[in-house]
Every structure is written in C-alpha cells, then in structure tokens.
C-alpha atoms as a PDB file:
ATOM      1  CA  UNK A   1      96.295  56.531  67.804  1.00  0.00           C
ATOM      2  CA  UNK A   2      96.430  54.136  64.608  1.00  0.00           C
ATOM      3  CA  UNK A   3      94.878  55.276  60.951  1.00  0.00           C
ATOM      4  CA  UNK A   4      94.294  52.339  58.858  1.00  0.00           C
ATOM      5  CA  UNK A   5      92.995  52.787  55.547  1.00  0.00           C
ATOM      6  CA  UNK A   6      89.806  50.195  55.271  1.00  0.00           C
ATOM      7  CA  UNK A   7      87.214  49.422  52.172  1.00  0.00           C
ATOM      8  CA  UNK A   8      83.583  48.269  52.330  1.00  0.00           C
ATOM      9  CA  UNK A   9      80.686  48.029  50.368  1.00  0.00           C
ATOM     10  CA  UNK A  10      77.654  50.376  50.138  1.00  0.00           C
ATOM     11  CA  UNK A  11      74.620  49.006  47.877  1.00  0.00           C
ATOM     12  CA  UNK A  12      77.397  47.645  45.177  1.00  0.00           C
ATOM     13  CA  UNK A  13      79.696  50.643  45.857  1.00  0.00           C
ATOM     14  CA  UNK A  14      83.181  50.386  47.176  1.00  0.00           C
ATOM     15  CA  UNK A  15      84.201  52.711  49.899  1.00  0.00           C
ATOM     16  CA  UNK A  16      87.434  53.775  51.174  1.00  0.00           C
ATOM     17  CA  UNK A  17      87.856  54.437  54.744  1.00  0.00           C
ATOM     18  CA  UNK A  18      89.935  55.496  57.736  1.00  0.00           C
ATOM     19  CA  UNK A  19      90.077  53.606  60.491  1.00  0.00           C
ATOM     20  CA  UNK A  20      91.152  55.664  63.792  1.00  0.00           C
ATOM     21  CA  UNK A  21      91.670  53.384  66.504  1.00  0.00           C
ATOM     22  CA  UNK A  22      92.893  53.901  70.182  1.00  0.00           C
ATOM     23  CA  UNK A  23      96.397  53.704  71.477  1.00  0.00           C
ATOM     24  CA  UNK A  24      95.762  52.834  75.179  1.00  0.00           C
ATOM     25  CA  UNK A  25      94.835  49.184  76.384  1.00  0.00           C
ATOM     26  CA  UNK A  26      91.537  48.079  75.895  1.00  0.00           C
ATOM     27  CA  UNK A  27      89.653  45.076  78.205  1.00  0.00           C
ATOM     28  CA  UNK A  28      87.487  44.002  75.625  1.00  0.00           C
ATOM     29  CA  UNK A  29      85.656  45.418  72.514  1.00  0.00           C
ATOM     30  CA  UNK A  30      85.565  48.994  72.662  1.00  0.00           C
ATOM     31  CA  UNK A  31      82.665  51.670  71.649  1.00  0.00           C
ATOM     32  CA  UNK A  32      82.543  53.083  68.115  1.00  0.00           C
ATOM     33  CA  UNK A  33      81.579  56.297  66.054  1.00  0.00           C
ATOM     34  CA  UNK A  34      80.939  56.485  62.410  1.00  0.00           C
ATOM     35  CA  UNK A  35      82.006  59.780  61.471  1.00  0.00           C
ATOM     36  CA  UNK A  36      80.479  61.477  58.090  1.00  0.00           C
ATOM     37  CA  UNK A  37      81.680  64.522  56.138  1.00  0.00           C
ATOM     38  CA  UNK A  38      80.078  67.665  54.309  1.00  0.00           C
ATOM     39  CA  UNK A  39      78.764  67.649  51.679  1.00  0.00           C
ATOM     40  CA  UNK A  40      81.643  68.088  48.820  1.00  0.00           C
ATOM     41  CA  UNK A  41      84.408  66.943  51.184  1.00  0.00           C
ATOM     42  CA  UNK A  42      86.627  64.205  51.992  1.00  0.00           C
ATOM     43  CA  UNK A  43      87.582  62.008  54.998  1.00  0.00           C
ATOM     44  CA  UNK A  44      90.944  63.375  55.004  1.00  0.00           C
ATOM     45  CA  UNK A  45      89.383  67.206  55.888  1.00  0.00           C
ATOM     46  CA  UNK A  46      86.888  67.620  59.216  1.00  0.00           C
ATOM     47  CA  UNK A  47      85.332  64.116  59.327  1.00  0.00           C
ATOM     48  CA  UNK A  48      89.057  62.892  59.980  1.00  0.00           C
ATOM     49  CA  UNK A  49      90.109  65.433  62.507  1.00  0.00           C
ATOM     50  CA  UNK A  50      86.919  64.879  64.263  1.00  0.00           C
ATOM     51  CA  UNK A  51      87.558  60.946  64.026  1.00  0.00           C
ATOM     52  CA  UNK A  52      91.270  61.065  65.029  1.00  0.00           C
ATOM     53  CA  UNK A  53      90.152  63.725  68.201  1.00  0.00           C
ATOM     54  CA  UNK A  54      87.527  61.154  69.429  1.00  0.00           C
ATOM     55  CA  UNK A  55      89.891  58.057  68.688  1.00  0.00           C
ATOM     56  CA  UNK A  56      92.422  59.780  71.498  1.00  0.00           C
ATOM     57  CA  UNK A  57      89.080  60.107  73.377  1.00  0.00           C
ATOM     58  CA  UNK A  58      88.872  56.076  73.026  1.00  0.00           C
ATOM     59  CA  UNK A  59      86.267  55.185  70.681  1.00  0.00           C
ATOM     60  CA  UNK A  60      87.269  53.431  67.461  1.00  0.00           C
ATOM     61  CA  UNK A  61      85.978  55.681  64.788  1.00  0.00           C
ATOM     62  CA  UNK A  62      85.769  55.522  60.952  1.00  0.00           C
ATOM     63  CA  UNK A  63      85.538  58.391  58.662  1.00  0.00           C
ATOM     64  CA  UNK A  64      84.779  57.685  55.273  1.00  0.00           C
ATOM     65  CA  UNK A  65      84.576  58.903  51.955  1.00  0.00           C
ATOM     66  CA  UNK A  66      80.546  59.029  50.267  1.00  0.00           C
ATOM     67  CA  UNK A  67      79.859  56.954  47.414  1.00  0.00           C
ATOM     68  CA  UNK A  68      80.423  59.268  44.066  1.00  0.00           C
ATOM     69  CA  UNK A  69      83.366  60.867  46.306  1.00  0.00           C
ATOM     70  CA  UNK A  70      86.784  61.068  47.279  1.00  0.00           C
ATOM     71  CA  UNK A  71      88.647  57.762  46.977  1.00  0.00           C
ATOM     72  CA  UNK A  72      85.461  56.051  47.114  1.00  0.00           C
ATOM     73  CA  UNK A  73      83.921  54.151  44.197  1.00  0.00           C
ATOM     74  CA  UNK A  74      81.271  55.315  41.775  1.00  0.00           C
ATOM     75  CA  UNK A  75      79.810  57.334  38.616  1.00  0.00           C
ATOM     76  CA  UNK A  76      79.071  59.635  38.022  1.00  0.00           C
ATOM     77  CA  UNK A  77      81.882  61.667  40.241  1.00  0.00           C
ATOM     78  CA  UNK A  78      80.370  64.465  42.444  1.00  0.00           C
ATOM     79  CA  UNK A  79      76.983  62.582  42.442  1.00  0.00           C
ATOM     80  CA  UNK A  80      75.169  64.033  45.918  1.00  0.00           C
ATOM     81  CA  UNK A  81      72.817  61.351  45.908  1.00  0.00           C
ATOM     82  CA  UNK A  82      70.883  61.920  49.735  1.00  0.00           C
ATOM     83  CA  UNK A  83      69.442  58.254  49.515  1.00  0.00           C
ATOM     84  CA  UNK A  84      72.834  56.516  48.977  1.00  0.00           C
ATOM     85  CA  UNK A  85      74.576  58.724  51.538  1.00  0.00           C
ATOM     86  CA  UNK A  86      71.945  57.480  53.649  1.00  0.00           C
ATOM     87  CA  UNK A  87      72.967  54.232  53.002  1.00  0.00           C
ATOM     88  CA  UNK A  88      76.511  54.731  53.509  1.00  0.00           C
ATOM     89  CA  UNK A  89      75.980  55.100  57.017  1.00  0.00           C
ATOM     90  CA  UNK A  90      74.165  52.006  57.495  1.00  0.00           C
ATOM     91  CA  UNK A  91      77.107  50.341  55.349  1.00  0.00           C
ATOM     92  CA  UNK A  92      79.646  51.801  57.519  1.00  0.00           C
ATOM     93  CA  UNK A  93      77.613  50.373  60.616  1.00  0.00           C
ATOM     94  CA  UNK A  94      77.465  47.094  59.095  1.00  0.00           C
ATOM     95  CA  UNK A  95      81.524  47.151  58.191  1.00  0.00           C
ATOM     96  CA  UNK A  96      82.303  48.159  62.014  1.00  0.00           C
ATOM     97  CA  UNK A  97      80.355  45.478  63.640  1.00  0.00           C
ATOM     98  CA  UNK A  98      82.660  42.525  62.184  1.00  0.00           C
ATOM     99  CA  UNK A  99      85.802  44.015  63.569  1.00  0.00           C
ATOM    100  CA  UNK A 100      86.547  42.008  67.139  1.00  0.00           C
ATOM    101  CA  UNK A 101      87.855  45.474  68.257  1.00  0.00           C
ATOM    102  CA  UNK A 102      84.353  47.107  68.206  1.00  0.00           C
ATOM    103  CA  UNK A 103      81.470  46.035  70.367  1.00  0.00           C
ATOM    104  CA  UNK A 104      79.136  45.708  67.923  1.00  0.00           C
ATOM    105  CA  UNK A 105      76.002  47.136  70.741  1.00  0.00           C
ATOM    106  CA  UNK A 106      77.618  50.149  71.286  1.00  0.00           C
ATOM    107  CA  UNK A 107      77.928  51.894  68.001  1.00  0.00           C
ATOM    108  CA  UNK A 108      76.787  55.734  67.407  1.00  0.00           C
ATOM    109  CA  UNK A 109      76.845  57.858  64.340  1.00  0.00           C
ATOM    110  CA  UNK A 110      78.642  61.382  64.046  1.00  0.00           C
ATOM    111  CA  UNK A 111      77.617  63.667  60.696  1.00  0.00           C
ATOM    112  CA  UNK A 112      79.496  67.062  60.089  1.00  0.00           C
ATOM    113  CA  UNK A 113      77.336  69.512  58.022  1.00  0.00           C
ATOM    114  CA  UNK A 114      75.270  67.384  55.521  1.00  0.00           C
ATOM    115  CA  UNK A 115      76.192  64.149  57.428  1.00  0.00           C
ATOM    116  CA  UNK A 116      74.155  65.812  60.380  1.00  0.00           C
ATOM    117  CA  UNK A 117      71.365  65.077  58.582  1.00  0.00           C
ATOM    118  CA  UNK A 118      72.088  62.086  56.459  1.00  0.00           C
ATOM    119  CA  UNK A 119      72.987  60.358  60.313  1.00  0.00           C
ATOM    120  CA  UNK A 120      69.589  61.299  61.560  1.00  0.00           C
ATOM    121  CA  UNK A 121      68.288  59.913  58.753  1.00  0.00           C
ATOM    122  CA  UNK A 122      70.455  56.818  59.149  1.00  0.00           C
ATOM    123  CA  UNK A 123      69.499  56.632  62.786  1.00  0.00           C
ATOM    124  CA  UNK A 124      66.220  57.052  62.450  1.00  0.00           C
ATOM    125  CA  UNK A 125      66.202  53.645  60.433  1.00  0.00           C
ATOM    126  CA  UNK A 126      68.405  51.529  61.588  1.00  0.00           C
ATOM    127  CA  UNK A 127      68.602  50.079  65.069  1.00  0.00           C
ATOM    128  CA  UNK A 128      71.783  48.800  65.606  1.00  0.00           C
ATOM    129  CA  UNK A 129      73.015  52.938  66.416  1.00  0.00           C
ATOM    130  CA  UNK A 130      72.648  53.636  70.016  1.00  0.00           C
ATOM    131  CA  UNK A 131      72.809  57.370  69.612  1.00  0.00           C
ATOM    132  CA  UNK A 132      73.338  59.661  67.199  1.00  0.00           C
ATOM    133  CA  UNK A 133      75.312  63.300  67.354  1.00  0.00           C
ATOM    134  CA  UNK A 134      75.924  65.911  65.117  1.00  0.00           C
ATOM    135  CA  UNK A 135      78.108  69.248  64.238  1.00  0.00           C
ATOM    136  CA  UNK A 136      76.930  72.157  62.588  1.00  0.00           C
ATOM    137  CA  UNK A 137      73.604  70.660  60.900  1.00  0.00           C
ATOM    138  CA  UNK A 138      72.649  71.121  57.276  1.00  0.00           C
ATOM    139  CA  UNK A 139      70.200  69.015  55.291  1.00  0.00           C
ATOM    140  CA  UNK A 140      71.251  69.978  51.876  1.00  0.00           C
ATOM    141  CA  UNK A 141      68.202  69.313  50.014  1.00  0.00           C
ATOM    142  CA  UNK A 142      66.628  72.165  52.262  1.00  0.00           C
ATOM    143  CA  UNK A 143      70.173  74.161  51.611  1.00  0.00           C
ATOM    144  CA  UNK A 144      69.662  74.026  47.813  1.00  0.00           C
ATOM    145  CA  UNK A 145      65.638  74.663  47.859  1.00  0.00           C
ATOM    146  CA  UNK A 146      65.352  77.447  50.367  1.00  0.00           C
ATOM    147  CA  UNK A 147      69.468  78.585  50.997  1.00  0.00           C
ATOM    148  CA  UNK A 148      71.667  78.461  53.783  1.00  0.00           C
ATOM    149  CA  UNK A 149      69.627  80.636  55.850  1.00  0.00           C
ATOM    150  CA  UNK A 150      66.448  79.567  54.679  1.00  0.00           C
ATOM    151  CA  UNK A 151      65.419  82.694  52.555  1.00  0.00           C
ATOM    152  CA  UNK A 152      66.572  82.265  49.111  1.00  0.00           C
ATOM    153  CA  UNK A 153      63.921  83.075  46.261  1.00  0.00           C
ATOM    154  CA  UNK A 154      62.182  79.996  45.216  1.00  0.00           C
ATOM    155  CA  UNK A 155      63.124  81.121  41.436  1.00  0.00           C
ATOM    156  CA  UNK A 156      66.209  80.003  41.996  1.00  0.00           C
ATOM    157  CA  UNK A 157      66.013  76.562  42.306  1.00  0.00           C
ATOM    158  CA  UNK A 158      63.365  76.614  39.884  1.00  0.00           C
ATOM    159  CA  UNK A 159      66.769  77.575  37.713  1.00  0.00           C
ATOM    160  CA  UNK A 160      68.970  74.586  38.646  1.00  0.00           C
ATOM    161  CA  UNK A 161      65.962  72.317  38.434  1.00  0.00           C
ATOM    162  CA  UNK A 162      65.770  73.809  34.646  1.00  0.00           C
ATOM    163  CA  UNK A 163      69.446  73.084  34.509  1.00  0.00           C
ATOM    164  CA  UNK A 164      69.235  69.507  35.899  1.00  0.00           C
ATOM    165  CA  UNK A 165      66.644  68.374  33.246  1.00  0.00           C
ATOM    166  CA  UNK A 166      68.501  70.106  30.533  1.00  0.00           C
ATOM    167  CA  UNK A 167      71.737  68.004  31.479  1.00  0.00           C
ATOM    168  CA  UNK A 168      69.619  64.866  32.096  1.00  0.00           C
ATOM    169  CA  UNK A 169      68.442  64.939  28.179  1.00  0.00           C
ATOM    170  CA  UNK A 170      72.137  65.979  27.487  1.00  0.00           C
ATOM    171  CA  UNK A 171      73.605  62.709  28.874  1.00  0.00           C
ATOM    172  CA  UNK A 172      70.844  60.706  26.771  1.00  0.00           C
ATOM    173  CA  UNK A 173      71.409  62.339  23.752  1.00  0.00           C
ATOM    174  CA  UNK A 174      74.993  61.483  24.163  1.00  0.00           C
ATOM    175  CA  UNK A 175      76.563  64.821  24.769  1.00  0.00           C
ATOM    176  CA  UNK A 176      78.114  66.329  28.200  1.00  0.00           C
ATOM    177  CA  UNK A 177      75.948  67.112  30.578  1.00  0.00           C
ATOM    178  CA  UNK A 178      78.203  69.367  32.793  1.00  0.00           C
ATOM    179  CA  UNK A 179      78.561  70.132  35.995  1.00  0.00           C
ATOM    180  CA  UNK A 180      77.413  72.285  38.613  1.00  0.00           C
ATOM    181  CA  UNK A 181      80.344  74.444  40.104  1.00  0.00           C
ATOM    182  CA  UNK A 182      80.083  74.707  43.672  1.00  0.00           C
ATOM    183  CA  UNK A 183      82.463  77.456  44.296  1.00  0.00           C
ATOM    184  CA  UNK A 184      83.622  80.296  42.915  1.00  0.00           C
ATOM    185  CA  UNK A 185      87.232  81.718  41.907  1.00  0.00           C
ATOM    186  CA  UNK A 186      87.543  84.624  44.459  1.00  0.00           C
ATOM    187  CA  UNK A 187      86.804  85.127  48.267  1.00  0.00           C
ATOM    188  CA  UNK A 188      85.123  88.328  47.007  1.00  0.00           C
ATOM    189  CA  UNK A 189      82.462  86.452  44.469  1.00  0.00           C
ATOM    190  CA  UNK A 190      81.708  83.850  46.945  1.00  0.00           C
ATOM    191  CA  UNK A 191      80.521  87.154  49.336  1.00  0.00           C
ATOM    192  CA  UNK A 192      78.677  88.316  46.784  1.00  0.00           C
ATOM    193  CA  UNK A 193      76.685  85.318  46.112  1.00  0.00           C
ATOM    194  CA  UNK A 194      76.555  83.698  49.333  1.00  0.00           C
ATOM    195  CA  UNK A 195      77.951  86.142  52.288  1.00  0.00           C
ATOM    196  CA  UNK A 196      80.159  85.442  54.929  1.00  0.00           C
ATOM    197  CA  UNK A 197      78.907  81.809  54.893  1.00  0.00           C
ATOM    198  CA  UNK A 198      79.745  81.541  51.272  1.00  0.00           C
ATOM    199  CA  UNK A 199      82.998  83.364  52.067  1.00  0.00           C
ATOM    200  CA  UNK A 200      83.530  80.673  54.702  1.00  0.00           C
ATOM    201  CA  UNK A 201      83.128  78.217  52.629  1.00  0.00           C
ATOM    202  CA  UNK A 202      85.612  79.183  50.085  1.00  0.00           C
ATOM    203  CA  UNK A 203      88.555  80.115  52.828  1.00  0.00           C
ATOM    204  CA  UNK A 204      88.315  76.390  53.611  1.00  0.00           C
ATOM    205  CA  UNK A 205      87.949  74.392  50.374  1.00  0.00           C
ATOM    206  CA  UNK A 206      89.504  76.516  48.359  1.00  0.00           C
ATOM    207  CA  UNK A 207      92.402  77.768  50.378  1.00  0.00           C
ATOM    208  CA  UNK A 208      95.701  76.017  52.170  1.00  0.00           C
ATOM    209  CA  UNK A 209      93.030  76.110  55.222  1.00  0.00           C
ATOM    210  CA  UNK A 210      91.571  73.052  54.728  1.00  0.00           C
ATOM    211  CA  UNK A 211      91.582  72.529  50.852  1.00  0.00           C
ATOM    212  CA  UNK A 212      92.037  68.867  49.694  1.00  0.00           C
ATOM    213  CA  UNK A 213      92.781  67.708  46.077  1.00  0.00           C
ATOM    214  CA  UNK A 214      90.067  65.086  46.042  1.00  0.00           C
ATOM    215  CA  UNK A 215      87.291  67.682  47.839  1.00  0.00           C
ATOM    216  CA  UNK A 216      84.787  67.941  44.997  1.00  0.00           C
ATOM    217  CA  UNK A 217      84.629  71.664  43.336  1.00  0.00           C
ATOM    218  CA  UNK A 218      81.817  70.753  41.535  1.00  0.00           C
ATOM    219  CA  UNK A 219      78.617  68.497  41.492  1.00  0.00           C
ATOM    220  CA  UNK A 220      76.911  66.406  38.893  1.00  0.00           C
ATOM    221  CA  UNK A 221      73.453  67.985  37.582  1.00  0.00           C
ATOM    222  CA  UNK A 222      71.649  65.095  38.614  1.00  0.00           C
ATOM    223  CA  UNK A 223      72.278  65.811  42.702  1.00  0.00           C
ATOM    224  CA  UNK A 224      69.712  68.186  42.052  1.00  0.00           C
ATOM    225  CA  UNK A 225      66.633  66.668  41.445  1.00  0.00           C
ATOM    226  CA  UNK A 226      67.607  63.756  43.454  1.00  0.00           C
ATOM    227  CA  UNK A 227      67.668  66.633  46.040  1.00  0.00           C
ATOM    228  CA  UNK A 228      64.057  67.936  45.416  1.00  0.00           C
ATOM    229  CA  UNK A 229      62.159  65.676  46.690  1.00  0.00           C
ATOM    230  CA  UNK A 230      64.558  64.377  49.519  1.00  0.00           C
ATOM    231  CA  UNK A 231      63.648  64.909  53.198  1.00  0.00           C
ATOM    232  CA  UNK A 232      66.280  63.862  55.643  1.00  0.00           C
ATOM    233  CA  UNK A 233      64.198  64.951  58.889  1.00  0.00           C
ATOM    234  CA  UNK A 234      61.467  62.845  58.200  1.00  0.00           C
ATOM    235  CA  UNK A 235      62.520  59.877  59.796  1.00  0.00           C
ATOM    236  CA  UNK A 236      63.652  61.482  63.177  1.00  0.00           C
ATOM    237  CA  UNK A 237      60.768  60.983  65.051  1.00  0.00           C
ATOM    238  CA  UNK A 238      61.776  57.314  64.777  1.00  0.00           C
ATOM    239  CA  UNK A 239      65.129  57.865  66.383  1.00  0.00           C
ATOM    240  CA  UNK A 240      63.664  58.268  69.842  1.00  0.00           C
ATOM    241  CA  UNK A 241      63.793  56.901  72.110  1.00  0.00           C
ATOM    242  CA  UNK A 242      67.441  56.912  71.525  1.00  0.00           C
ATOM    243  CA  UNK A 243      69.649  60.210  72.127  1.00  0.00           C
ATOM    244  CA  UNK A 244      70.446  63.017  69.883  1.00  0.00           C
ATOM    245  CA  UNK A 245      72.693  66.429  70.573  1.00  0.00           C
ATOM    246  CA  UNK A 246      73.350  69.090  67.938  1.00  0.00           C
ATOM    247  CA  UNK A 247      76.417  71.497  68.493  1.00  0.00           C
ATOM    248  CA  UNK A 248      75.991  74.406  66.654  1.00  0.00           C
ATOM    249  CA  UNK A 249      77.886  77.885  66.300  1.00  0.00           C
ATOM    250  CA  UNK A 250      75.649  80.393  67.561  1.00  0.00           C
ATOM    251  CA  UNK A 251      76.879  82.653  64.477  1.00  0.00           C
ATOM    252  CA  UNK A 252      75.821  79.767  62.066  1.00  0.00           C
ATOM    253  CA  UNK A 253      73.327  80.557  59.706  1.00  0.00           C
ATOM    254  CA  UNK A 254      72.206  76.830  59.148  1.00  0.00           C
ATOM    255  CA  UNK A 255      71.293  76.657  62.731  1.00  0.00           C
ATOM    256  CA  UNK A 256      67.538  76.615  61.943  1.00  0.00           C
ATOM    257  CA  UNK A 257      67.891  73.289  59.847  1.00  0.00           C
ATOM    258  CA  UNK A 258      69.284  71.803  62.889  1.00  0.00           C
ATOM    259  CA  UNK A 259      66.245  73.866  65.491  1.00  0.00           C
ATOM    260  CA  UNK A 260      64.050  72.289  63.029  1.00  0.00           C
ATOM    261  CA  UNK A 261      65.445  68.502  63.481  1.00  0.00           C
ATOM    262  CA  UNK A 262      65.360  69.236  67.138  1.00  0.00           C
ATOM    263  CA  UNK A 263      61.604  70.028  67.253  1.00  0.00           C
ATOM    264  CA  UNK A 264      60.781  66.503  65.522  1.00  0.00           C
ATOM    265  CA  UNK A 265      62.767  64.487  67.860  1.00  0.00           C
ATOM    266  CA  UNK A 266      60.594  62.382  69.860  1.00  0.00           C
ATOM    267  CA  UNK A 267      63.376  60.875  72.389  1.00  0.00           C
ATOM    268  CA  UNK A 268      66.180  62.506  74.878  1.00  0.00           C
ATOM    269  CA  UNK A 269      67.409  65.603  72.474  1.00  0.00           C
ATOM    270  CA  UNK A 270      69.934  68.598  73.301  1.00  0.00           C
ATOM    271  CA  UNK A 271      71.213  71.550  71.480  1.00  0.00           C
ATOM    272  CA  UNK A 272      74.607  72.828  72.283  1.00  0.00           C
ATOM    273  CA  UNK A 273      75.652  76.115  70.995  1.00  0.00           C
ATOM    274  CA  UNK A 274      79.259  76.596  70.972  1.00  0.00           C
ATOM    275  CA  UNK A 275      79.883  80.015  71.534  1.00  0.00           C
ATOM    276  CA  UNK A 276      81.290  82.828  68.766  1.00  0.00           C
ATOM    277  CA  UNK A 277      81.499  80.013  65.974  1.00  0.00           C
ATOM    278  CA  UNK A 278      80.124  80.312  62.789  1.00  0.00           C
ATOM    279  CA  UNK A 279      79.262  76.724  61.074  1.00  0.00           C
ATOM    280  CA  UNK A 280      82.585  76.226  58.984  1.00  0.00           C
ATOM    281  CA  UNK A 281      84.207  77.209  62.520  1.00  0.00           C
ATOM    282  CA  UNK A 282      83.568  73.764  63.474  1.00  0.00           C
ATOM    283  CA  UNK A 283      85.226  72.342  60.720  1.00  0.00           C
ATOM    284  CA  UNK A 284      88.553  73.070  62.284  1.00  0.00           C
ATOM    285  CA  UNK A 285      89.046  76.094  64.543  1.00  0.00           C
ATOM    286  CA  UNK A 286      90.558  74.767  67.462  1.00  0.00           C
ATOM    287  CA  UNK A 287      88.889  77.495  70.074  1.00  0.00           C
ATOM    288  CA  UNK A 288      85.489  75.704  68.771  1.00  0.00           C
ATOM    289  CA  UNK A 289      86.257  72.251  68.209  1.00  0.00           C
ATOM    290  CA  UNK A 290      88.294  71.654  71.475  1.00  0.00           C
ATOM    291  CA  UNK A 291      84.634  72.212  73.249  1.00  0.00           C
ATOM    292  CA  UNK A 292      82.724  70.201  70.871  1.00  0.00           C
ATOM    293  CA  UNK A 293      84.717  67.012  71.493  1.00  0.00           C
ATOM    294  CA  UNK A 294      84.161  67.887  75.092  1.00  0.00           C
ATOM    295  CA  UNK A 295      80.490  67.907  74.729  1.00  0.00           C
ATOM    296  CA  UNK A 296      80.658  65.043  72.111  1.00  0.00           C
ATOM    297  CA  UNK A 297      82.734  62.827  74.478  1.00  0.00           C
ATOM    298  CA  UNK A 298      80.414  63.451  77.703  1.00  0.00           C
ATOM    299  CA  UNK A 299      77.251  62.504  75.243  1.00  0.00           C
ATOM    300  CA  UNK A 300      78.847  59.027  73.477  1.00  0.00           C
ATOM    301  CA  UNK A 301      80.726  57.937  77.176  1.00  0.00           C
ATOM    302  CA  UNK A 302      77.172  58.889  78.742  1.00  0.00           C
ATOM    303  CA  UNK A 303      75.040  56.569  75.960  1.00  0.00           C
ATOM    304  CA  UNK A 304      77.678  53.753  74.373  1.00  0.00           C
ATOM    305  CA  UNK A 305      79.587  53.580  77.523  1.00  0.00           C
ATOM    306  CA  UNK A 306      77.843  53.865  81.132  1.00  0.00           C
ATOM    307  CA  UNK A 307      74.113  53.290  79.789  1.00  0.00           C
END
C-alpha cells in the first residue's frame, strides 16, 4: 500500500491529503472511498488507519484534513464550521475523480464520528457518491445542543452561545476572542464532566494512544453558533435510493444520533452494532475495528464493485 501526500481545494481553501492506494495489480480504474475524521482530529489518527485498512482491502482511499484543521489551510484555526466540512467532502469527491487510477462512477464516502454525519450530509447532495458508510455516528451540532447522550440541560448551551457572542464582539472590537478548550488536563476531570465517554475521549487525544500534535485541543468560539442552527440529517432522505450502513459500538452513547439518521433514510439502510465497543473503540481498538472493515468491505465491494 502507497501514502501519497495530495492537496486540493475546498470553496478557496487548500487541503492536505493522504492518498492510500493499493499495492496489487489493478485492470483498470479502481473503486474509491473518501474517508473523513472526528471532529478535532487529523488524517494522520482514525481517518488514516481506516483509509490505509481499506486501501489493503483495494479501494483507493483519501483521508483528509478539514478546512480550519490539521495541515489544511484556513483561519481562523479550530474553526468547526458544519457547512464547509460539508463541502469538503464534495471537494474531496471532485479531487478523486481526475485521478486515472479512480473510476470516477464508483466513488463512496466514509465519515468517522462527526464525518458520519457531515458524509450523509454530503451524500445526500451530491450524486456522484454511490453509497455512503459510516463509524460511530455523531452530528456535533446535536452533540453540543443536547450532549453526547442526548440529555444535557439546555442551560448549557445557552452558556457557550453567551460565550460565542461575547467572543464574536471581542474579535470586532479588536481584542482576543479565545478559545473554547475541548479537553481537559486529567483523565479524572474529563469523568467528571463528561463520563466514561469524556474519559474516552481524553485517553485518545490526549494520551500516547492516539494523540497527534496537530489534533486540535481547542475550538474557535465561532463553531458554536455556526453549530446552532446546523442540521446534518436533514438532507438524508435525499440519499436514497442509494445505500447507507452505520457501525456502531453497542456501548456507545452517541448511538441514538446515528438510530435517528437511520429512521430518515428513505433508501437500502443497515445498522451494524459491533459488539462490546464503546464509540472511541472504533477509533482504533483492533478487536472492534478488524470487524468493521469486514462489514465495511462486504458493503463498498457489494455497491461500488458488483452493483
């Protein structure tokens, strides 16, 4: 398998790439996956384990850095901005289908964590994806509104909201807005505020476990109400009547984001619960991924190959 380091441009912004191709022979063009991260992370964490596993698979995959993230272009840094990431999909799309490697009809999407819904989204709008799968699903404008498991007190982001505006008038007046810090400095305050998920969360981007010097620790205030209106499941109804599967840890408690996107779909939709895995399980516990690119590989060979 070869990693080649690729830009492209997303509404004006440069992104930085890598390119996972195939060792074995090829006939012609082969199939292709655009592979998206979580939210806060970088291509060279999950997205690019999941792209090199499926690249040995043989698809041609890219995993990519967001705009405002990473190595890729942007200001200001740490900017989750759901309608660009949205867009960075349908950039990536466009960058794959003038490589003579890739057969530009057979091209599907694969979002980790906040990419699960941003590639719905994507999918839902643009054409040229044949089908679209996803890994541990979380839409994080419904992650900051309502919490990871969908019961946080409305108060509280009523709070960042107050916070947003506050840096917004900030920035005009001149001064430092800020940032929002994402995670804590212990394994023991990330329990307290957030559980084992939040817990989770820290062991991976804040430990030798999967930390990364360009994963972002913190966000800029304006992700926030860019994030308040934003609905990424709205367009899935339009996805049909192209195929979607979800793999989710049956510990993970985002899986209702993902039940939810599941009930909208109007095409050929499957959930597949992998067993004992929490959602950052699936970033890179090899007892839990191994199966996922199992099920992932059956799905794309089954829609961008034999269809």
């Amino acid at each position: 398998m070869a990693q080649t380091t690729v830009s492209f441009d997303s509404a004006g912004i440069p992104l930085v790439g890598h390119l996972h191709t195939p060792d074995t022979p090829a006939s012609g063009p082969r199939p292709a996956l655009v592979v998206g991260h979580p939210g806060t992370s970088v291509k060279e964490q999950t997205s690019g384990t999941y792209a090199q596993l499926m690249a040995e698979r043989g698809f041609v995959a890219l995993a990519f850095d967001a705009a405002y993230q990473g190595e890729s272009g942007g200001l200001p840094r740490g900017l989750e901005d759901p309608a660009q990431r949205v867009e960075d999909f349908k950039a990536a799309v466009s960058y794959l289908t003038t490589l003579d490697e890739v057969d530009a009809d057979r091209i599907g999407l694969l979002g980790i964590c906040a990419s699960g819904s941003y590639s719905l989204a994507a999918t839902g709008g643009d054409h040229r994806v044949k089908a679209v799968a996803t890994v541990s699903t979380a839409e994080p404008a419904r992650q900051f509104r309502l919490g990871a498991d969908g019961t946080q007190n409305p108060a509280v982001f009523q709070a960042l909201l107050d916070a947003a505006a506050a840096a917004r008038s900030a920035a005009a007046r001149g001064e430092d807005p800020g940032t929002m810090t994402m995670f804590l400095e212990t394994a023991e305050q990330a329990r307290a505020l957030g559980g084992q998920h939040g817990v989770e969360g820290f062991e991976y981007y804040c430990t030798p476990r999967g930390q990364h010097e360009r994963s972002a620790k913190t966000l800029a205030w304006e992700s926030i109400d860019r994030m308040a209106f934003h609905d990424a499941f709205f367009a899935v109804p339009l996805i049909g009547p192209r195929p979607i599967l979800q793999i989710i840890g049956e510990r993970a408690v985002t899986a209702w984001m993902a039940v939810e996107a599941h009930q909208r779909a109007t095409g050929p939709k499957e959930i597949h619960w992998i067993k004992g895995a929490s959602h950052v399980d699936l970033y890179d516990r090899k007892e839990y991924i191994d199966p996922a690119i199992d099920k992932l590989t059956d799905f794309y060979t089954t829609h961008l190959i034999t269809d």
